[in-house]
N, C-alpha and C. Protein backbone atom coordinates (compact mmCIF):
# COMPACT_ATOMS: atom_id res chain seq x y z
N UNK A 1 -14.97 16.34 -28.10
CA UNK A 1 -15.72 15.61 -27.09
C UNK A 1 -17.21 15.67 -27.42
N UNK A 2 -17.87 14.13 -27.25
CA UNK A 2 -19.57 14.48 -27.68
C UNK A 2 -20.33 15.10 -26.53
N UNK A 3 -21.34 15.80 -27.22
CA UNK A 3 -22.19 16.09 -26.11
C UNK A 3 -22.70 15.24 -25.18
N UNK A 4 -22.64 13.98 -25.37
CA UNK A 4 -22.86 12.66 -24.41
C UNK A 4 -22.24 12.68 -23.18
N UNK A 5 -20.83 12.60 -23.70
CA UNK A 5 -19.94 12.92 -22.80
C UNK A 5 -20.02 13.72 -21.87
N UNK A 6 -19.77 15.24 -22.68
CA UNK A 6 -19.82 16.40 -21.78
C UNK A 6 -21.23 16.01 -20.93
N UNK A 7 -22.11 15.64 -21.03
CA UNK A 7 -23.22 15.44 -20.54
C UNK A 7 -22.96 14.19 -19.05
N UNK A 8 -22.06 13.17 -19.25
CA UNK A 8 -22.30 12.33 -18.48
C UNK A 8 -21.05 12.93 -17.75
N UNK A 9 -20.35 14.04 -17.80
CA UNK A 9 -19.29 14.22 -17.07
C UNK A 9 -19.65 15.51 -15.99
N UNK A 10 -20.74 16.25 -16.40
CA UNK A 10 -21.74 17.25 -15.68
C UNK A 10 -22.69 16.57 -14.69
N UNK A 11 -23.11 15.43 -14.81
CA UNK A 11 -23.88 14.73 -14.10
C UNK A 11 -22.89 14.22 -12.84
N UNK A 12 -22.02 13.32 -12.76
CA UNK A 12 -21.01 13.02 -12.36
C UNK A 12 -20.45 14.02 -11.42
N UNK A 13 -19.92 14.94 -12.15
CA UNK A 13 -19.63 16.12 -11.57
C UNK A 13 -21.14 16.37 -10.20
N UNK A 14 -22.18 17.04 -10.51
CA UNK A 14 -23.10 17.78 -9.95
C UNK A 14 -23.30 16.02 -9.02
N UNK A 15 -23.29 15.09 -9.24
CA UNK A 15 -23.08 14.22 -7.76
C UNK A 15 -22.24 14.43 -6.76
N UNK A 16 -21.00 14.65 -6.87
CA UNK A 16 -19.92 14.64 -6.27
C UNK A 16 -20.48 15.59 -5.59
N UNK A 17 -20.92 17.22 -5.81
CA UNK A 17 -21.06 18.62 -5.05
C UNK A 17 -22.05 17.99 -4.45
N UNK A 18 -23.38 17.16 -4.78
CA UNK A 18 -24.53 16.77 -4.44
C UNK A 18 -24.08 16.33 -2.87
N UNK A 19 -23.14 14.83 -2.66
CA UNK A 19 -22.79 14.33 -1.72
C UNK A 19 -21.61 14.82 -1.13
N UNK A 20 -21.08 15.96 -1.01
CA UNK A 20 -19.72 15.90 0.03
C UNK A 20 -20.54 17.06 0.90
N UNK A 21 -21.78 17.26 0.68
CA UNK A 21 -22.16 17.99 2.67
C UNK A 21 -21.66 17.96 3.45
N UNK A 22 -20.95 16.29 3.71
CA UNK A 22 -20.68 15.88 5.07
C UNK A 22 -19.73 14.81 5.10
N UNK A 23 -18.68 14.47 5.92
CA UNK A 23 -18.50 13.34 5.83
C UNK A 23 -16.56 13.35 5.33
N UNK A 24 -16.19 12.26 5.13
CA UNK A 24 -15.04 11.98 4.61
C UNK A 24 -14.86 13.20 3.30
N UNK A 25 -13.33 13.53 2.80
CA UNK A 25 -12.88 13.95 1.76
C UNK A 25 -12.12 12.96 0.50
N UNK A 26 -13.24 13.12 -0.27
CA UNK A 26 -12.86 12.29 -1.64
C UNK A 26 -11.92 13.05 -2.53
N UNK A 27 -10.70 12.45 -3.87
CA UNK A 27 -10.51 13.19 -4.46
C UNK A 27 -10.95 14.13 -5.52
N UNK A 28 -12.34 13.13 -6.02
CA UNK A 28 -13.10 13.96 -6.82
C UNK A 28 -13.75 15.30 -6.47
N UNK A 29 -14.35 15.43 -5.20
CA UNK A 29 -14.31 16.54 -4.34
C UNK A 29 -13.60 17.45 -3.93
N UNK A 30 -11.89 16.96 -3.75
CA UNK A 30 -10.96 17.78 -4.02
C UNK A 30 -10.34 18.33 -5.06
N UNK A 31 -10.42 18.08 -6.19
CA UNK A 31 -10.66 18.40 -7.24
C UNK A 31 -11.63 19.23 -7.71
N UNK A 32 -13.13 19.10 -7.18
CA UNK A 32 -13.57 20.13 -7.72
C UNK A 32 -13.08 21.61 -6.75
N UNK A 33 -12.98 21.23 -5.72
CA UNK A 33 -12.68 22.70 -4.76
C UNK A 33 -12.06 23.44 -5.55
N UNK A 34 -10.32 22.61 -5.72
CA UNK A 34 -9.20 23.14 -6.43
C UNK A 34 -9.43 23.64 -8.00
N UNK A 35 -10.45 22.98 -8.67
CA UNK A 35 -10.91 23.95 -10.33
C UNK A 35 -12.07 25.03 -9.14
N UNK A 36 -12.66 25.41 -8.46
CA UNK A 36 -13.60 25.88 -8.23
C UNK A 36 -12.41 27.17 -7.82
N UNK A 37 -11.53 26.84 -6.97
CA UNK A 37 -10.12 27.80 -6.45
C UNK A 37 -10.06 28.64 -7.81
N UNK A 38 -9.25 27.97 -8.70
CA UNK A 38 -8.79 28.51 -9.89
C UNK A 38 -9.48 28.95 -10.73
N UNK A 39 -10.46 29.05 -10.91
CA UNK A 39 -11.31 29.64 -11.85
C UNK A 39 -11.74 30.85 -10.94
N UNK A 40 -12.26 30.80 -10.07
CA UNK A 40 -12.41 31.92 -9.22
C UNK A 40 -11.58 33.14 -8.83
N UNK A 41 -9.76 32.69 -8.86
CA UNK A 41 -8.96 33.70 -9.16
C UNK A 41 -8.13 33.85 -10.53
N UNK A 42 -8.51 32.80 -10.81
CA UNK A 42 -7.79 32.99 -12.55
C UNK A 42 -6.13 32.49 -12.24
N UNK A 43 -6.78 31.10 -11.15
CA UNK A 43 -4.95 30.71 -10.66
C UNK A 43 -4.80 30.04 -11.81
N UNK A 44 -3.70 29.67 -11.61
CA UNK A 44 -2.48 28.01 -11.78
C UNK A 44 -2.56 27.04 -11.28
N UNK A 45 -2.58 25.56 -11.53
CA UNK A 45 -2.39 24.28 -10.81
C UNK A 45 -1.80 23.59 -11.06
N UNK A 46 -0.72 23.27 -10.80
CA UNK A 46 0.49 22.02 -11.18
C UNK A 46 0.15 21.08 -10.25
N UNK A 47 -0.12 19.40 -10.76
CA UNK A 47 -1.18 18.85 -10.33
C UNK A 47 -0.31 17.40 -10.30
N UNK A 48 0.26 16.53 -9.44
CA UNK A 48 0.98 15.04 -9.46
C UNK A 48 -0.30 14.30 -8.93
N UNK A 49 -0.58 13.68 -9.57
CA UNK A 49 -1.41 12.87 -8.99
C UNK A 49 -2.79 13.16 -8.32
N UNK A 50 -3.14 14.13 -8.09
CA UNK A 50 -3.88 14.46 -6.94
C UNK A 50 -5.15 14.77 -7.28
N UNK A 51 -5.37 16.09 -8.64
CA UNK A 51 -6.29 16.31 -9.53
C UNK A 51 -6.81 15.57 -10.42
N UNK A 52 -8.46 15.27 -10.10
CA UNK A 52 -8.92 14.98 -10.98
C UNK A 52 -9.82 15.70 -12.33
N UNK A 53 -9.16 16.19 -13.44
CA UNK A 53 -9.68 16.98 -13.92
C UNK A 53 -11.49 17.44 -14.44
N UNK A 54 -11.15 15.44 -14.76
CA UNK A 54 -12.99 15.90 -14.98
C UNK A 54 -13.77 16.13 -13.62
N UNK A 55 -13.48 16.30 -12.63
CA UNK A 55 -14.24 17.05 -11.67
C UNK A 55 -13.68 18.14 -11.15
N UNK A 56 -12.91 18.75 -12.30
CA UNK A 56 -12.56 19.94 -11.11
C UNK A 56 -12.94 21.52 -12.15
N UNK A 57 -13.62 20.86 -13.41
CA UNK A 57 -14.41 22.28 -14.33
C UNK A 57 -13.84 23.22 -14.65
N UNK A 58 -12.19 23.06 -15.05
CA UNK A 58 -11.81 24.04 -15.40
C UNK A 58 -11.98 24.90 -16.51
N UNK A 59 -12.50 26.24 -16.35
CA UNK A 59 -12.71 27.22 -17.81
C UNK A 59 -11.88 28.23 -18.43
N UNK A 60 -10.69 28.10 -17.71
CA UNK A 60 -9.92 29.11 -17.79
C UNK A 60 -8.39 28.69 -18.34
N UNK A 61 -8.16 28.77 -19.60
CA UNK A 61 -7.17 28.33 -20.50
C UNK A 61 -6.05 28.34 -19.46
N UNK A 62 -4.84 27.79 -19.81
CA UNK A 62 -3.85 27.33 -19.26
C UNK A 62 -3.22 26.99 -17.52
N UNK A 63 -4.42 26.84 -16.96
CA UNK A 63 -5.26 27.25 -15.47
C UNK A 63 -4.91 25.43 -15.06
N UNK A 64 -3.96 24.64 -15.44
CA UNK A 64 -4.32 23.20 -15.30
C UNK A 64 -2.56 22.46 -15.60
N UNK A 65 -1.68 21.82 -15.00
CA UNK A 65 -0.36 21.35 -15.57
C UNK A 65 -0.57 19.85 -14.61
N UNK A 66 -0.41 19.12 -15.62
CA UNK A 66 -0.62 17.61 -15.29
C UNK A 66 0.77 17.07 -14.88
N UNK A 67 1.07 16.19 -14.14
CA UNK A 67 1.92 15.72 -13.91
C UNK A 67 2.72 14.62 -15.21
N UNK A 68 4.43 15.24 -15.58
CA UNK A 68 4.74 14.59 -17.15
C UNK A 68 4.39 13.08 -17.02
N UNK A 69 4.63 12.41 -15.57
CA UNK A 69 5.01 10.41 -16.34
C UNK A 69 6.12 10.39 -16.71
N UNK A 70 6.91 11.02 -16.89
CA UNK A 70 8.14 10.61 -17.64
C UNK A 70 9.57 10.63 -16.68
N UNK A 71 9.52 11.10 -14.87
CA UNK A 71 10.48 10.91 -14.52
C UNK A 71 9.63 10.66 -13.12
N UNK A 72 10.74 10.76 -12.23
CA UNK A 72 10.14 11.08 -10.65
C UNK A 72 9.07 11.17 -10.16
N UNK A 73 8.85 11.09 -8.81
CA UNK A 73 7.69 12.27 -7.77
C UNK A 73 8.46 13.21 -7.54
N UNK A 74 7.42 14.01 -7.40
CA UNK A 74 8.16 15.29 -6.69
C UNK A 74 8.08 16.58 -7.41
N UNK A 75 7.32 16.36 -8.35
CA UNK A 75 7.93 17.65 -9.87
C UNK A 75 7.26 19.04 -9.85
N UNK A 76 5.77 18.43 -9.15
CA UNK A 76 4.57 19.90 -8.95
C UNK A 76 5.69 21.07 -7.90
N UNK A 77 5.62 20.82 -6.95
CA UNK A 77 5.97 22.06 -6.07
C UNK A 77 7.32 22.70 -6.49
N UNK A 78 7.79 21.95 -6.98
CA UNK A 78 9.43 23.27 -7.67
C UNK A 78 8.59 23.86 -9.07
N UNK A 79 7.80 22.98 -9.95
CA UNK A 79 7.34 23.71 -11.28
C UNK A 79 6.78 24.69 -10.43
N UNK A 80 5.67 24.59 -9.76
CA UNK A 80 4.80 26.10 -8.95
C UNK A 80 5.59 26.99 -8.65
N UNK A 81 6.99 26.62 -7.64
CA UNK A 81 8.01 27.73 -7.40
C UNK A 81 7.97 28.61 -8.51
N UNK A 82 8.55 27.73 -9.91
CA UNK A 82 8.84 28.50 -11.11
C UNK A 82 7.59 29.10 -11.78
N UNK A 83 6.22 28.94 -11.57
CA UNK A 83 5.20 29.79 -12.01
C UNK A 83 4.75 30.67 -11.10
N UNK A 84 5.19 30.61 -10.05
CA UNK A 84 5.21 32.06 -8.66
C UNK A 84 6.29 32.71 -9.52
N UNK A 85 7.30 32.58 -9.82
CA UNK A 85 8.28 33.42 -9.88
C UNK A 85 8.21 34.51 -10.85
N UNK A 86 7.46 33.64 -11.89
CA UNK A 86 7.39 34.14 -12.87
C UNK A 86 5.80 35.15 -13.32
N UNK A 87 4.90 34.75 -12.22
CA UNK A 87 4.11 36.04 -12.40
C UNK A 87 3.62 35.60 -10.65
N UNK A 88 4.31 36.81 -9.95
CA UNK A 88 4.25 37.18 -8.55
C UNK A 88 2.76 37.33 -7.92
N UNK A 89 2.15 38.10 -8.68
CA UNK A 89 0.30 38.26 -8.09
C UNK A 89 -0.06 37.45 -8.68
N UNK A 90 -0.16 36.19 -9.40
CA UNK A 90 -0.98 35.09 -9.41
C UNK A 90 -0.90 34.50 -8.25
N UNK A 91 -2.39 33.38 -8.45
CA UNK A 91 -2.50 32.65 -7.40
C UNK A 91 -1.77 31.33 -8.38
N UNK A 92 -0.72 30.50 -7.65
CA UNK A 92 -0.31 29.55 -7.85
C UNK A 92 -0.37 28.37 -6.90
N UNK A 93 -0.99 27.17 -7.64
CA UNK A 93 -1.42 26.19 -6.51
C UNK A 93 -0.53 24.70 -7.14
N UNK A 94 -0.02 24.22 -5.87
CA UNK A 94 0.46 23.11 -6.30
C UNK A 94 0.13 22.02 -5.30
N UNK A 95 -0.36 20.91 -6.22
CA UNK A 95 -1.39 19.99 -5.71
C UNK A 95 -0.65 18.77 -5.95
N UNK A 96 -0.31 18.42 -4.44
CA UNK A 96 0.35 17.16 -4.25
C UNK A 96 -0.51 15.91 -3.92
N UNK A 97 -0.07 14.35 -3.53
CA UNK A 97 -0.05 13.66 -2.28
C UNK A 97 1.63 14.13 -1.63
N UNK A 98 0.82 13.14 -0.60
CA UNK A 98 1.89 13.03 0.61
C UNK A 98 3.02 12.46 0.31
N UNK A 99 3.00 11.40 -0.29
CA UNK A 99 3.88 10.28 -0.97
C UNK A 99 4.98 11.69 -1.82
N UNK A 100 4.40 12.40 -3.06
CA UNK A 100 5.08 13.26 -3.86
C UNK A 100 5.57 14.56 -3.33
N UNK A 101 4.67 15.21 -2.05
CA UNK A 101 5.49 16.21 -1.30
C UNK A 101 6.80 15.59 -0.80
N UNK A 102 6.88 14.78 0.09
CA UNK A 102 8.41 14.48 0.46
C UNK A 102 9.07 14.24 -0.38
N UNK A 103 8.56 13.98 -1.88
CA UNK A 103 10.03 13.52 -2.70
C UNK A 103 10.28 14.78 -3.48
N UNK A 104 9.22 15.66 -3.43
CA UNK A 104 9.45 16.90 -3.63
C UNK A 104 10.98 18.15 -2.76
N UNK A 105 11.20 17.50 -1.52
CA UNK A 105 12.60 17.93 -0.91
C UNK A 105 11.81 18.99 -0.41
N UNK A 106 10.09 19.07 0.16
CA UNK A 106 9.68 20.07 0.94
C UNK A 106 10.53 21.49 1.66
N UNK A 107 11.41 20.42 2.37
CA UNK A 107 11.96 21.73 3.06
C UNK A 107 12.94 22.64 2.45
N UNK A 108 13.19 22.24 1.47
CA UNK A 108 14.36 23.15 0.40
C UNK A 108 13.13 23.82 -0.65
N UNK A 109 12.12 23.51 -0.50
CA UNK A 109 11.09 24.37 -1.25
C UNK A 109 10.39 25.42 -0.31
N UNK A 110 10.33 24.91 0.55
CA UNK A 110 9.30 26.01 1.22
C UNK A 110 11.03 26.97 2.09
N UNK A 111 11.61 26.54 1.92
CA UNK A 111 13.11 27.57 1.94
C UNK A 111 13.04 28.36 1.02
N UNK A 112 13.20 27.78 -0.16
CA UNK A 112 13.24 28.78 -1.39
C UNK A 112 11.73 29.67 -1.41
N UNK A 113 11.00 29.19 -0.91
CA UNK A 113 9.13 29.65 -0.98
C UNK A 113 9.61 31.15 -0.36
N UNK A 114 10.28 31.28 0.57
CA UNK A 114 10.29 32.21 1.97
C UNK A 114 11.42 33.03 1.35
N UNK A 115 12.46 32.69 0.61
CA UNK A 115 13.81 33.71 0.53
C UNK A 115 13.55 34.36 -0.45
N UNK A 116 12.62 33.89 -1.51
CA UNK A 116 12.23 34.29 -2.53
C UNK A 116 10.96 34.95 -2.94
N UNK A 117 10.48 34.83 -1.76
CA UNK A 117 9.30 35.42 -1.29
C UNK A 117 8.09 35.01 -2.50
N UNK A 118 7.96 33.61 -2.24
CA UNK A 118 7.09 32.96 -3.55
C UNK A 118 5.99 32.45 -2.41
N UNK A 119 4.50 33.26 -2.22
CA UNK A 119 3.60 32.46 -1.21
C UNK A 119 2.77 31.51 -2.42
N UNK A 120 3.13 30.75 -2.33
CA UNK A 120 2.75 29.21 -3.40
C UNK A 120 1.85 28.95 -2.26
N UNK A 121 0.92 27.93 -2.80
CA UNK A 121 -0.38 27.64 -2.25
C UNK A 121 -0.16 25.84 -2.26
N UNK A 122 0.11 25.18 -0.87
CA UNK A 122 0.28 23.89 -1.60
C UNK A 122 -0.23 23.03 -1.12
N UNK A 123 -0.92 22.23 -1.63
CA UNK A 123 -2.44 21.50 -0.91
C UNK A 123 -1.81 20.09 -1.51
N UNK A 124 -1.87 19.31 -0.17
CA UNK A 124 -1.39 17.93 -0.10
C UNK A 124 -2.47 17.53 0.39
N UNK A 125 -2.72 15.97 -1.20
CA UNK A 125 -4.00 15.01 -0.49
C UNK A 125 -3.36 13.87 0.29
N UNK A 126 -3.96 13.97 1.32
CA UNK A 126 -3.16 12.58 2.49
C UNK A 126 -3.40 11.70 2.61
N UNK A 127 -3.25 10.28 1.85
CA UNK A 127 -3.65 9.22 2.03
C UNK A 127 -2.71 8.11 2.57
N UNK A 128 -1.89 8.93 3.40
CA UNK A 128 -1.24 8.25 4.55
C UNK A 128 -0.13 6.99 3.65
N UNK A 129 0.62 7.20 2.58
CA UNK A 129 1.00 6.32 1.63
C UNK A 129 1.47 6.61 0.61
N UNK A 130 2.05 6.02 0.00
CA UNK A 130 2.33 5.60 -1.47
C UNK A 130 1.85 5.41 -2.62
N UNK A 131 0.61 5.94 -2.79
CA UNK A 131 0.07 5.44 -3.36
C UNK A 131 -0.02 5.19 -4.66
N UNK A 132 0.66 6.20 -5.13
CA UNK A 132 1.13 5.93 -6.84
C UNK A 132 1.45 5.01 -7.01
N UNK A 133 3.12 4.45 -6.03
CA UNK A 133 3.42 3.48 -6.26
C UNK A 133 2.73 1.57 -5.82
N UNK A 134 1.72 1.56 -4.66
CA UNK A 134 0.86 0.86 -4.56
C UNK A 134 0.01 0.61 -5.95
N UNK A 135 -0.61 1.49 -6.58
CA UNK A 135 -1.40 1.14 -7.97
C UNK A 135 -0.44 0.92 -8.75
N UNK A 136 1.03 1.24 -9.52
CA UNK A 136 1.78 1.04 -10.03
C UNK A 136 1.82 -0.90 -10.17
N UNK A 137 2.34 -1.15 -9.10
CA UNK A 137 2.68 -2.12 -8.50
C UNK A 137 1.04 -3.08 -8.75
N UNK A 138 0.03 -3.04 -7.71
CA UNK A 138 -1.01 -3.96 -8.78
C UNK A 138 -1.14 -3.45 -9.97
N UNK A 139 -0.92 -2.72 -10.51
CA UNK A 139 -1.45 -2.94 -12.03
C UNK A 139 -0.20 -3.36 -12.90
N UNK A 140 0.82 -3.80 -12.76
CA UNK A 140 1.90 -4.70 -13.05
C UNK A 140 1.98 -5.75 -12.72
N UNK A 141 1.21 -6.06 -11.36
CA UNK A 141 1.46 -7.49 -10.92
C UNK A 141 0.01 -7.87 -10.58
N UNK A 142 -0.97 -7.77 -11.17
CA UNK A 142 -2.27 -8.05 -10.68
C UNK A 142 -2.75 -9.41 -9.85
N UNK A 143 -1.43 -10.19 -10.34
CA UNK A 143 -1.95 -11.40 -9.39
C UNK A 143 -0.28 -11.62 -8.96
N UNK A 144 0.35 -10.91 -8.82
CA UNK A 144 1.43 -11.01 -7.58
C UNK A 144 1.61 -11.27 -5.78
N UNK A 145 2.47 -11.49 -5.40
CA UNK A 145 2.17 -11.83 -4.07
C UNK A 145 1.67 -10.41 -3.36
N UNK A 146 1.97 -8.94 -3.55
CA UNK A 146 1.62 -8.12 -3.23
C UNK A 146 -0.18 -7.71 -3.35
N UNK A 147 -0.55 -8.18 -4.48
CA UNK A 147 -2.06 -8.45 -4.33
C UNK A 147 -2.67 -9.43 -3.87
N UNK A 148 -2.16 -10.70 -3.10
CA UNK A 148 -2.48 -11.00 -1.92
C UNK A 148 -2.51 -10.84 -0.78
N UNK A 149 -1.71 -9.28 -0.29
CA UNK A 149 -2.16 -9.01 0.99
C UNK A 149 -2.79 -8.04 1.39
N UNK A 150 -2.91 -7.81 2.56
CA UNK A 150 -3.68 -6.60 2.43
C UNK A 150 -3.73 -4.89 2.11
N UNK A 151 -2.54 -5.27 2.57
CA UNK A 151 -1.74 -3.96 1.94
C UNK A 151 -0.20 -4.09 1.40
N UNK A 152 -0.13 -3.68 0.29
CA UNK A 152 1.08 -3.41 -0.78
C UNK A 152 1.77 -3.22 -0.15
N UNK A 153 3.18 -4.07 0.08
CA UNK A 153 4.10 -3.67 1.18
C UNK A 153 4.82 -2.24 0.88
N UNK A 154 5.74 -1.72 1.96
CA UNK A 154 5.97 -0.78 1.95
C UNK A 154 5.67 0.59 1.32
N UNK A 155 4.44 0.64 1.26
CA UNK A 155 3.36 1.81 0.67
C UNK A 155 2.58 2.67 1.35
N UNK A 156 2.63 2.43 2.98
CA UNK A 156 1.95 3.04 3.63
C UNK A 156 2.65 3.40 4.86
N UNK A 157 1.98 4.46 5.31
CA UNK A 157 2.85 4.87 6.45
C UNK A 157 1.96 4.76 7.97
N UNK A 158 3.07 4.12 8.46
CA UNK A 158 2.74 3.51 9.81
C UNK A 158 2.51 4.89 10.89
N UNK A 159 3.07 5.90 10.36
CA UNK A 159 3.35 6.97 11.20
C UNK A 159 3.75 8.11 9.99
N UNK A 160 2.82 9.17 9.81
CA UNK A 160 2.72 9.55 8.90
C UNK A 160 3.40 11.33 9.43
N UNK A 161 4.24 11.77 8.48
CA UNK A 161 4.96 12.99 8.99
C UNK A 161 4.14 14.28 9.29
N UNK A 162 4.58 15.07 10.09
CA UNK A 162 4.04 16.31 10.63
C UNK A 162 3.95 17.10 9.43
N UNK A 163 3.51 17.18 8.60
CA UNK A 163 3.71 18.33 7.57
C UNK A 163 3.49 19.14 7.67
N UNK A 164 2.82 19.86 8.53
CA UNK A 164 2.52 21.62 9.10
C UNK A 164 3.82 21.78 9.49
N UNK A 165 4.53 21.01 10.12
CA UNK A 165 6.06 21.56 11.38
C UNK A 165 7.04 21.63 9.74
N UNK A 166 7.32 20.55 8.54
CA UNK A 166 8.01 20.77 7.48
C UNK A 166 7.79 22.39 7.20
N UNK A 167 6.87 22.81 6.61
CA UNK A 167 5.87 24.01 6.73
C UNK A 167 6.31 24.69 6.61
N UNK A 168 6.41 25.00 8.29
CA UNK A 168 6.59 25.85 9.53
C UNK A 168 7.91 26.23 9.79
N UNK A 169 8.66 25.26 9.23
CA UNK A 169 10.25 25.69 9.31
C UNK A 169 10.99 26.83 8.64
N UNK A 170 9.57 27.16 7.64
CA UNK A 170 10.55 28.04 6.69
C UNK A 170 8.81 29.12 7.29
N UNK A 171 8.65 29.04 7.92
CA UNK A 171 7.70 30.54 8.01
C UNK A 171 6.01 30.24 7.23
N UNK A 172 6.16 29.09 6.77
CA UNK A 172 4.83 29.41 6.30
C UNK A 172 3.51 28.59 6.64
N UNK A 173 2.42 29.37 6.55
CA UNK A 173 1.29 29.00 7.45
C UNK A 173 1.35 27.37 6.92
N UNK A 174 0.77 26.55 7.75
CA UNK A 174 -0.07 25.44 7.62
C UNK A 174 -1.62 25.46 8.47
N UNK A 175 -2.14 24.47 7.95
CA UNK A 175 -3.89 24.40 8.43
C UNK A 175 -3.60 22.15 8.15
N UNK A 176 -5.14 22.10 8.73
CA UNK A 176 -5.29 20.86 8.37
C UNK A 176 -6.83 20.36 8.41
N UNK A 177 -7.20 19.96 7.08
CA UNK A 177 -8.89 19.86 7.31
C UNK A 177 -8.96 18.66 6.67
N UNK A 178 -10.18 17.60 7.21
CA UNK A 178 -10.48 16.05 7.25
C UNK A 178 -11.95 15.68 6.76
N UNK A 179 -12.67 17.47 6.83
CA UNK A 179 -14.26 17.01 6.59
C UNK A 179 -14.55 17.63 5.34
N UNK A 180 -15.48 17.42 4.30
CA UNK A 180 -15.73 17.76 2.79
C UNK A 180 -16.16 18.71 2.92
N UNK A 181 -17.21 19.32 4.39
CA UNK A 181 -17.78 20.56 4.14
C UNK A 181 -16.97 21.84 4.50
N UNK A 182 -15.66 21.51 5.14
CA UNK A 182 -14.71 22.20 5.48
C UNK A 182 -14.00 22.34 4.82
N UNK A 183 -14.06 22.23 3.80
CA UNK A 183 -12.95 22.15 2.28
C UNK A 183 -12.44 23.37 1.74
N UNK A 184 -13.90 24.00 1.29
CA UNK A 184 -13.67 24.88 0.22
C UNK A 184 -13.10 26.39 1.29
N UNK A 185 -14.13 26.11 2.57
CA UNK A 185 -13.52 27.10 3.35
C UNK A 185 -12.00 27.47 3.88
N UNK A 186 -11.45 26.34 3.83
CA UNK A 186 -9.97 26.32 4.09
C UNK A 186 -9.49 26.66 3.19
N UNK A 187 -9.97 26.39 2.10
CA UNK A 187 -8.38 26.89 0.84
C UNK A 187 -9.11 28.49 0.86
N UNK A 188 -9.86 28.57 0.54
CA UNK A 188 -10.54 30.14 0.75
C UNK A 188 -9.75 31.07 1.91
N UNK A 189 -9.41 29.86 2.84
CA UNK A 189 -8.74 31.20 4.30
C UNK A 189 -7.02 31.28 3.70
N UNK A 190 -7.20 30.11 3.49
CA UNK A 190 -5.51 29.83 2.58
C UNK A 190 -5.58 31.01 1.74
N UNK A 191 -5.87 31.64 0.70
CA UNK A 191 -6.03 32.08 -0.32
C UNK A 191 -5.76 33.54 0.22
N UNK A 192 -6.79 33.88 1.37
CA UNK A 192 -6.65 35.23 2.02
C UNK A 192 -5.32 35.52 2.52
N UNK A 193 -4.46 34.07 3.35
CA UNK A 193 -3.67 34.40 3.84
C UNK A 193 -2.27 34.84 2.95
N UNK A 194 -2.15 34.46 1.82
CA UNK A 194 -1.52 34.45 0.26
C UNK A 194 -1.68 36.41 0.57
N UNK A 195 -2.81 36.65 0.02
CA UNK A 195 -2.93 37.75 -0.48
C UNK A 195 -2.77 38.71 0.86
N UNK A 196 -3.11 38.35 1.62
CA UNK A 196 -2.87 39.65 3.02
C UNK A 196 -1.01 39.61 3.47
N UNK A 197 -0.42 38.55 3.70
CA UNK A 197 0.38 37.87 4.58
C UNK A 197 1.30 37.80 3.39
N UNK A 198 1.32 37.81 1.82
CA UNK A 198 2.47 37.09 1.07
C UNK A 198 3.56 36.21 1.27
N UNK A 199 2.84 35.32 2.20
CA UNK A 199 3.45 34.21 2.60
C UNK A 199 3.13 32.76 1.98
N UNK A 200 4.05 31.85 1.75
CA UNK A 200 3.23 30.49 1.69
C UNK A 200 2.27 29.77 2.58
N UNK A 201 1.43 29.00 1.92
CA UNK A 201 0.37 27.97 2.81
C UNK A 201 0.52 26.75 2.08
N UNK A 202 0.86 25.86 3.15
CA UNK A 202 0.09 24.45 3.42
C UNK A 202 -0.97 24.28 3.67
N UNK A 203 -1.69 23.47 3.06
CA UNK A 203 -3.17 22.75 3.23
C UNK A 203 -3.34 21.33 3.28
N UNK A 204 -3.25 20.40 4.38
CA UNK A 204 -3.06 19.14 4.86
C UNK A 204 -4.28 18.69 4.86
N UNK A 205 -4.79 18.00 3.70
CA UNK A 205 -5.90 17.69 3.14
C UNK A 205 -6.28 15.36 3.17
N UNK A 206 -6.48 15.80 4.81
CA UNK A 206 -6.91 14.15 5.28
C UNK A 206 -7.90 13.62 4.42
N UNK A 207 -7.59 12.69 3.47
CA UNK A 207 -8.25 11.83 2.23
C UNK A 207 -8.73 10.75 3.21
N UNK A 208 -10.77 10.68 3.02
CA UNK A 208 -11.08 9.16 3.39
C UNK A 208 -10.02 7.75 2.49
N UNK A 209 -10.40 6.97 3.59
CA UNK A 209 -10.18 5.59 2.72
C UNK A 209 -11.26 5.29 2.01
């Protein structure tokens, strides 16, 4: 990578921290929280969609698992199961949307989270939708009837699920935060509750439009 680069991706970066004082939660902002998380405990992040890497500064070798492309939604929160399992005092974070937690089979994970006593850390960005498959979809059909309306049919949710009560069924904390400056503090209480409680957390992470 040129120093150009690295250069215009530090700038970029130091905007994003510049502007989320206040206000709506972007993903680039969530992203940096989540590298700011992991570098700070020397976690894990198995990441569908959600992470954006060049804002999230990661320095810490193998601290980063991208989502393959090659099958399903759903793949982060069982891989995290399997990197809880496999080293118990790490912090392991698995970074969804909303769209990829439910196809993830939530409640047979945060079952297994609890019997197995795996407190996985799992921070869902909420953009009330589909959204993988919404961009999928225009960028296949850019001038399809679906990019004439206003919204990509069946991509969004009219009524969007309780995901603290999914959670909650199997014992483990949920929270829910909507503002940028409330960000870093929530996964931070998340994090405590991991290490005091060895329980799982949800983090219901309301994405501006």
């Amino acid at each position: 990578m040129s120093l150009r680069i690295i250069k215009k991706e530090r700038t970029t970066r130091d905007n994003v921290v510049d502007s989320a004082n206040a206000g709506p939660i972007g993903k680039p902002w969530l992203s940096y929280c989540l590298g700011a998380l992991a570098n700070k405990y020397n976690g894990k992040i198995t990441s569908e969609l959600t992470t954006l890497p060049q804002f999230a500064n990661f320095i810490q070798p193998e601290s980063y698992y991208q989502e393959a492309l090659s099958g399903g939604l759903g793949e982060a929160f069982p891989i995290a199961l399997g990197l809880q399992l496999a080293n118990r005092d790490e912090l392991v974070i698995a970074a969804v949307g909303d769209g990829s937690y439910l196809f993830s089979n939530p409640a047979v994970c945060h079952h297994i989270a609890e019997v197995m006593k795996l407190p996985v850390l799992v921070v869902v960005g909420n953009n009330a939708g589909w959204g993988a498959v919404a961009g999928g979809t225009l960028a296949l059909y850019p001038d399809g009837y679906a990019a004439k309306m206003d919204k990509v049919p069946a991509t969004s949710f009219t009524l969007s699920p309780d995901l603290a009560a999914i959670a909650a069924s199997s014992r483990a904390a949920a929270m829910k935060v909507d503002r940028a400056e409330d960000l870093l503090d929530t996964l931070e209480e998340a994090v405590n509750i991991i290490r005091t409680q060895k329980r799982s957390v949800l983090v219901d992470v309301i994405l501006g439009k």
